[in-house]
Protein backbone atom coordinates (compact mmCIF):
# COMPACT_ATOMS: atom_id res chain seq x y z
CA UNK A 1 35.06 -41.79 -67.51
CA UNK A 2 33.12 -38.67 -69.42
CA UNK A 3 34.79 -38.73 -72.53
CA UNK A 4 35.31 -35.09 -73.74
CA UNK A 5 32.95 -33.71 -76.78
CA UNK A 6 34.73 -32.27 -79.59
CA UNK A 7 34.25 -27.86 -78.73
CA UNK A 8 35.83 -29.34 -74.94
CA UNK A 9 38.76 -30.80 -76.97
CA UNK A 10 38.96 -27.66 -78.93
CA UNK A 11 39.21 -25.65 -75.90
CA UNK A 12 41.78 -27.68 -73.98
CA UNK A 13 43.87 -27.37 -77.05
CA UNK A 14 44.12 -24.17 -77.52
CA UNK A 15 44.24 -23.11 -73.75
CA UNK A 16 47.56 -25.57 -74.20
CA UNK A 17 48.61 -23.94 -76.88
CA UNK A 18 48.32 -20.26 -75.80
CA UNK A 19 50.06 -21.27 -71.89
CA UNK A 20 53.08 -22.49 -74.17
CA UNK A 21 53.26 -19.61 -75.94
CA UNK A 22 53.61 -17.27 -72.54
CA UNK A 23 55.79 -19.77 -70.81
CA UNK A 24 58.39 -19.98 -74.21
CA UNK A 25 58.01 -16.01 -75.27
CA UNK A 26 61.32 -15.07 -73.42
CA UNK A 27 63.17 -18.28 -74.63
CA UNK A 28 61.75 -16.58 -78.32
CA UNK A 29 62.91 -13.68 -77.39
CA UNK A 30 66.26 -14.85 -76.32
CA UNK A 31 67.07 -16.88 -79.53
CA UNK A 32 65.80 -14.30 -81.85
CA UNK A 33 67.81 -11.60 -79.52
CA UNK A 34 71.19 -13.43 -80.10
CA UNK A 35 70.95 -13.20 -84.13
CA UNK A 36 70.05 -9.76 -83.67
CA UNK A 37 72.49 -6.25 -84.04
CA UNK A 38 72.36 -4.01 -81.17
CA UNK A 39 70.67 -1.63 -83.07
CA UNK A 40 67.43 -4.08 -83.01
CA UNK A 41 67.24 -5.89 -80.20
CA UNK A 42 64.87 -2.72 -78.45
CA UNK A 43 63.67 -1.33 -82.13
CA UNK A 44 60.37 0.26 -81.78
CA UNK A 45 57.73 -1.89 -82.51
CA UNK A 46 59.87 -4.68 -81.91
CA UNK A 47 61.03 -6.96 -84.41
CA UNK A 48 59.53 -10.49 -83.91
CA UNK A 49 60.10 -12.22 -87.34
CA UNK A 50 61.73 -9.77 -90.03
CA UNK A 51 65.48 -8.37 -89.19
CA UNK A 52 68.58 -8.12 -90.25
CA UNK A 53 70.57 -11.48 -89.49
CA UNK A 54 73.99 -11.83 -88.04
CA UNK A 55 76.03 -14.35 -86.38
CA UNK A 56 78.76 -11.55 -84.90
CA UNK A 57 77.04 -12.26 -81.19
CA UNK A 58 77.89 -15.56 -81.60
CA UNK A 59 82.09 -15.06 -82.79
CA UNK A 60 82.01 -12.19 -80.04
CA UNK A 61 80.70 -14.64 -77.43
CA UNK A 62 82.69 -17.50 -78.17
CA UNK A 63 86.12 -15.56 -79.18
CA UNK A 64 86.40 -12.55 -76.46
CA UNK A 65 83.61 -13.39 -73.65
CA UNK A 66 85.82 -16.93 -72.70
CA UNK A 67 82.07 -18.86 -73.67
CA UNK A 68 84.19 -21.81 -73.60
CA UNK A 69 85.82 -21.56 -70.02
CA UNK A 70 82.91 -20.26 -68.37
CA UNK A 71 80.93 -23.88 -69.64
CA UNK A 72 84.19 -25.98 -68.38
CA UNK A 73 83.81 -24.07 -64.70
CA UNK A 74 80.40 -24.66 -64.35
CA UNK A 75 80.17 -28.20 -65.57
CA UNK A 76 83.09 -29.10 -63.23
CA UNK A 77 81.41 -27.35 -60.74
CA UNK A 78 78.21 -28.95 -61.31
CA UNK A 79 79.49 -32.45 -61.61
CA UNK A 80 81.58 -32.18 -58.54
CA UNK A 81 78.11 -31.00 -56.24
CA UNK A 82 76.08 -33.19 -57.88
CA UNK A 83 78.27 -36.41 -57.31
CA UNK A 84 79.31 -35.18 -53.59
CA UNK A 85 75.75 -34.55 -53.01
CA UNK A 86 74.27 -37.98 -54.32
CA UNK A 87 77.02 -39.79 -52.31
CA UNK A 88 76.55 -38.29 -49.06
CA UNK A 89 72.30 -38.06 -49.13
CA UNK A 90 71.43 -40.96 -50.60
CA UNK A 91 73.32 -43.21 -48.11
CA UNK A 92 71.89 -40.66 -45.36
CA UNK A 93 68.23 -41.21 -46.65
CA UNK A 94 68.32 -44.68 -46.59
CA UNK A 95 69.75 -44.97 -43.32
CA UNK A 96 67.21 -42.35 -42.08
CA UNK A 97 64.63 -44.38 -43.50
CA UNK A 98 65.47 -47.79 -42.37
CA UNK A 99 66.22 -46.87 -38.44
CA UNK A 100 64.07 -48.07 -35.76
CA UNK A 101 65.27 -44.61 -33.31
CA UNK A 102 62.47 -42.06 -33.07
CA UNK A 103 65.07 -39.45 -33.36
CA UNK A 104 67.31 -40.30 -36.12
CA UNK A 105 63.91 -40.72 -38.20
CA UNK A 106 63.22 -36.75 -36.73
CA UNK A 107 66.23 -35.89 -37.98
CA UNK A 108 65.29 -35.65 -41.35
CA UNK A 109 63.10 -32.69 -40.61
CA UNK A 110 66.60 -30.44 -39.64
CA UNK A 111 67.31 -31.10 -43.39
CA UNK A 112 64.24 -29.67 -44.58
CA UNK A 113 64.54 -27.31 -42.31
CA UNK A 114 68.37 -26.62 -43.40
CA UNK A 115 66.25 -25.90 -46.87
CA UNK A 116 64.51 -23.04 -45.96
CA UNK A 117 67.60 -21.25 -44.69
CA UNK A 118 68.41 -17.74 -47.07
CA UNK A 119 71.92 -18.92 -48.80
CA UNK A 120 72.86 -15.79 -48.08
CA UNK A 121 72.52 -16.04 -44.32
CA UNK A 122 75.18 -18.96 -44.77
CA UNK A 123 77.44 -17.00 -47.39
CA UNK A 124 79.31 -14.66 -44.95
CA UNK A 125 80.54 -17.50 -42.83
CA UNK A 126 81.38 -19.83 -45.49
CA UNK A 127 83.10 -17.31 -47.02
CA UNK A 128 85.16 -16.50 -44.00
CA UNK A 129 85.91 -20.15 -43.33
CA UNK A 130 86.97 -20.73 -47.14
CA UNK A 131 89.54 -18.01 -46.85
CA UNK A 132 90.77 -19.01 -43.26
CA UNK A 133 91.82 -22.61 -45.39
CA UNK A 134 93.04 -20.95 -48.48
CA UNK A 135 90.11 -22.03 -51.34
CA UNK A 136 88.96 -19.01 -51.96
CA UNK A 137 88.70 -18.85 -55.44
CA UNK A 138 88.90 -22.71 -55.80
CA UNK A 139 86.50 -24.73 -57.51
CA UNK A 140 86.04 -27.01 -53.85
CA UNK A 141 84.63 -23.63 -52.08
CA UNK A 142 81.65 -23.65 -54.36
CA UNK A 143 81.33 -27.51 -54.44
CA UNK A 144 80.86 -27.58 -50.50
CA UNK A 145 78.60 -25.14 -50.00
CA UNK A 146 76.16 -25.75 -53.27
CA UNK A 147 76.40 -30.01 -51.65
CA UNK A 148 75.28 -28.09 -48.00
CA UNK A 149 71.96 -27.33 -49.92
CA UNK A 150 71.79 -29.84 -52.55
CA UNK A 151 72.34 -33.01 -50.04
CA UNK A 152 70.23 -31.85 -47.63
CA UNK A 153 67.02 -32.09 -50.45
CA UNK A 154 68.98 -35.49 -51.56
CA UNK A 155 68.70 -36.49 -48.21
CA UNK A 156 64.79 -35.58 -47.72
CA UNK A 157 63.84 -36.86 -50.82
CA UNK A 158 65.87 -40.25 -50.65
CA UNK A 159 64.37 -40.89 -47.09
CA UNK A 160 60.96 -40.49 -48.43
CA UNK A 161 61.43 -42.74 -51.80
CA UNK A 162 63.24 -45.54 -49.69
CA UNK A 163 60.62 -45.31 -46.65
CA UNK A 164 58.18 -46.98 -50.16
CA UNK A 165 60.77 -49.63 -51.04
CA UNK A 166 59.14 -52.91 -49.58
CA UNK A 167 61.57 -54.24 -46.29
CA UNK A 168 60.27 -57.87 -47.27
CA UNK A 169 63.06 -57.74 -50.04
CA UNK A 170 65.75 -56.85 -48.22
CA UNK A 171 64.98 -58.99 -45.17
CA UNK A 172 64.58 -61.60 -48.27
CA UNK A 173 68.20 -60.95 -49.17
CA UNK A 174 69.68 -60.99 -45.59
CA UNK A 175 68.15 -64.58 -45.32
CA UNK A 176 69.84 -65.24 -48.39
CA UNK A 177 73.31 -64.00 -46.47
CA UNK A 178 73.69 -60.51 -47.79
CA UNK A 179 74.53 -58.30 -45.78
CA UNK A 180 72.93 -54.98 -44.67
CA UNK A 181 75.70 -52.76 -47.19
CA UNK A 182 75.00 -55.73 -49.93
CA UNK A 183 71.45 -55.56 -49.48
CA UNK A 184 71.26 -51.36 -49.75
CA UNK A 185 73.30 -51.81 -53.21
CA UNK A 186 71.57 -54.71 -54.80
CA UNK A 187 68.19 -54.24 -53.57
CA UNK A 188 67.52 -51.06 -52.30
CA UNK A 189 69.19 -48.57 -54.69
CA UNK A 190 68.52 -50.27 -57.76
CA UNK A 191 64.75 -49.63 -57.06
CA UNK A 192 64.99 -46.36 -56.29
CA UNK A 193 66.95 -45.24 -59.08
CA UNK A 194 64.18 -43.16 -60.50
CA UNK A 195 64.24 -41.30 -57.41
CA UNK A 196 68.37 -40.55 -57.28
CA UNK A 197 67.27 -39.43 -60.63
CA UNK A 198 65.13 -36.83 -59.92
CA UNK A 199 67.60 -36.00 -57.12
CA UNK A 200 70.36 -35.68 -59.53
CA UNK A 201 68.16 -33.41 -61.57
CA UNK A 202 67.66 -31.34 -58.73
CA UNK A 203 70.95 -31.23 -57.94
CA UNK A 204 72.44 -30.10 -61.49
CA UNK A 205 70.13 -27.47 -62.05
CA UNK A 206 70.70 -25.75 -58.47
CA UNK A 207 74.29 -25.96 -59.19
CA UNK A 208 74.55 -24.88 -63.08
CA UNK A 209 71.98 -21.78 -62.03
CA UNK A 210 73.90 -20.95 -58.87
CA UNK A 211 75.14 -17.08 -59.15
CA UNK A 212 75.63 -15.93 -55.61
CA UNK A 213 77.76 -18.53 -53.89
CA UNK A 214 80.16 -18.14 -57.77
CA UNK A 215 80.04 -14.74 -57.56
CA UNK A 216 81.23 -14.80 -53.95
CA UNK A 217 83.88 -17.77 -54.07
CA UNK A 218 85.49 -18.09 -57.60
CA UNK A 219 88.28 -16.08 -59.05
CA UNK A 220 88.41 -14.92 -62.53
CA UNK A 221 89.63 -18.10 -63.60
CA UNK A 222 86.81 -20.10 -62.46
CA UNK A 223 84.22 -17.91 -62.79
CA UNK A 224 80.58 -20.22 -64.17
CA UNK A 225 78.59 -19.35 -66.86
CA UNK A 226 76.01 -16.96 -64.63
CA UNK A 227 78.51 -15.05 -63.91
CA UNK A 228 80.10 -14.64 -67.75
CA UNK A 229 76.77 -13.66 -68.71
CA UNK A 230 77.04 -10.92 -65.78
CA UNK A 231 79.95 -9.49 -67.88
CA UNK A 232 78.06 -8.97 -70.61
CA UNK A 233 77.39 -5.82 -68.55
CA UNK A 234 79.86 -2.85 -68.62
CA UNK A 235 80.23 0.73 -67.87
CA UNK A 236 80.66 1.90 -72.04
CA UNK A 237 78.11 -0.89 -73.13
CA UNK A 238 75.17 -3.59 -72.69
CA UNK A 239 76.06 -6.19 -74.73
CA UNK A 240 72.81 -7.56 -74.96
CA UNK A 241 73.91 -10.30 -78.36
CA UNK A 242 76.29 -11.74 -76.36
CA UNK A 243 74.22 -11.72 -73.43
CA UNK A 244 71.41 -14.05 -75.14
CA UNK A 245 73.99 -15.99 -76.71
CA UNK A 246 75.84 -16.85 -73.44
CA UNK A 247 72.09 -17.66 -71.91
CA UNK A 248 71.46 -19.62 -74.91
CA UNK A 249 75.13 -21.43 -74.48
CA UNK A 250 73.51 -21.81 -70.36
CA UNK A 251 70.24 -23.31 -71.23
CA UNK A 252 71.37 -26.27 -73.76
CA UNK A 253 72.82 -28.36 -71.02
CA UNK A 254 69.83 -28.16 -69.01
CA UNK A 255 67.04 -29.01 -71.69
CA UNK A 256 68.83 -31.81 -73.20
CA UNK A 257 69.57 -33.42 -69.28
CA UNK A 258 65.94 -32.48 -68.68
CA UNK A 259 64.76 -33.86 -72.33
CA UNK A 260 66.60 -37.78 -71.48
CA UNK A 261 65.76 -37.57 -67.58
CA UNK A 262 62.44 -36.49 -67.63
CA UNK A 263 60.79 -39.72 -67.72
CA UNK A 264 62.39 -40.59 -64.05
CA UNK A 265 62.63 -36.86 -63.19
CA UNK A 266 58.54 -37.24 -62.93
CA UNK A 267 58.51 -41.12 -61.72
CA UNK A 268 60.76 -39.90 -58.88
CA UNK A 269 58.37 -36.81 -57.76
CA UNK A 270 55.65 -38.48 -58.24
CA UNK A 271 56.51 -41.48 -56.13
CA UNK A 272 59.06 -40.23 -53.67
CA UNK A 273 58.47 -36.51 -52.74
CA UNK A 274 54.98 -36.94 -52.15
CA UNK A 275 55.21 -40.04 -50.01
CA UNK A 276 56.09 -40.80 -46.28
């Protein structure tokens, strides 16, 4: 392998550098926006380093904009899609993966193709179904419809990662006496847990970032955190301080899931999506 001369390394290095920079400016701006008076958050030039410091966005956020309640809604909501999601597709995948019929094994394509669907093409109808049963409003309405979307790619990307698990151990564990449901648990899911992973990481950031099916199907008491940042907008104001606080309140739980996960978020790409 050419091993890289020193001006090469030099170059890399700061290329890296100066595509981190771009990619994180907004998050800068964000942070730096949410310690920030009105007054300064558009001062001309703008104010990158040197302003005057206050916490007020933060007491505003966290004392009149319901921070709080918004977080509880959308973790809920979150955890309930997520879990619904991995229980249904993962099962679904493997199934897909180990049948012998030419068109179950097609079927995993109407998943896919259940992907590229507009949400909002399904929104109307779900919506009209949801209020025909009464959850309108409910935290179940949003559950449902973000699991439509989120188990079908469970489902695709499970089918793929199991199609790679070897059959020769589970056939080794039915000649052992396990049965097909004790082999999937003990042999099949345990090695593919980097791929349920990745799923699961899918799954919580589609849900925690959904605004249009929350905006559509929650009431005011369990409205998500998109949607509390949405508020932030008003007919006398902007409030742009509590505006980066509340996106600074939405990002935490998603780097710090991403930060322990990403070791199997990448495994699980890297070996499932991009096989079978």
């Amino acid at each position: 392998m050419h091993k890289k001369s020193l001006p090469e390394r030099i170059v890399l290095i700061v290329l890296s550098l100066l595509a981190i920079g771009f990619f994180m400016m907004p998050i800068y701006w964000l942070v730096i926006t949410a310690f920030k008076y009105g007054r300064d958050a558009f001062a001309i030039p703008p104010q990158w380093l040197f302003f005057e410091f206050t916490l007020r966005n933060f007491e505003e956020a966290i004392s009149t904009s319901n921070a709080g309640r918004f977080i509880l809604n959308s973790i809920i909501i979150t955890a309930g899609a997520t879990s619904l999601s991995l229980v249904l597709g993962v099962p679904a995948g493997y199934a897909i993966a180990r049948s012998k019929s030419k068109i179950i094994r097609a079927s995993s394509y109407f998943f896919l193709i259940l992907l590229m669907v507009p949400p909002v093409a399904m929104l109307i109808p779900f919506y009209l179904i949801m209020r025909d049963v009464g959850l309108i409003g409910s935290y179940l309405a949003v559950i449902l419809l973000d699991t439509v979307f989120d188990a079908s790619f469970v489902v695709w990307m499970m089918r793929s990662y199991f199609v790679d698990v070897p059959r020769e151990m589970e056939e080794a564990a039915l000649v052992d006496g396990a049965s097909h449901i004790s082999a999937f648990f003990r042999v099949a899911l345990p090695l593919s847990i980097p791929g349920i992973v990745a799923s699961a990481l899918y799954t919580i950031i589609y849900s925690w970032n959904d605004f249009l099916f929350a905006l559509m199907l929650t009431s005011p008491k369990t409205k998500t955190i998109p949607l509390g940042i949405l508020a932030s907008f008003s007919a006398v104001e902007i409030g742009w301080g509590r505006m980066a606080v509340l996106s600074i309140f939405a990002i935490i739980p998603a780097v710090i899931i991403s930060l322990f996960l990403n070791r199997y978020f990448i495994q699980g790409l890297t070996m499932g999506a991009t096989k079978g």
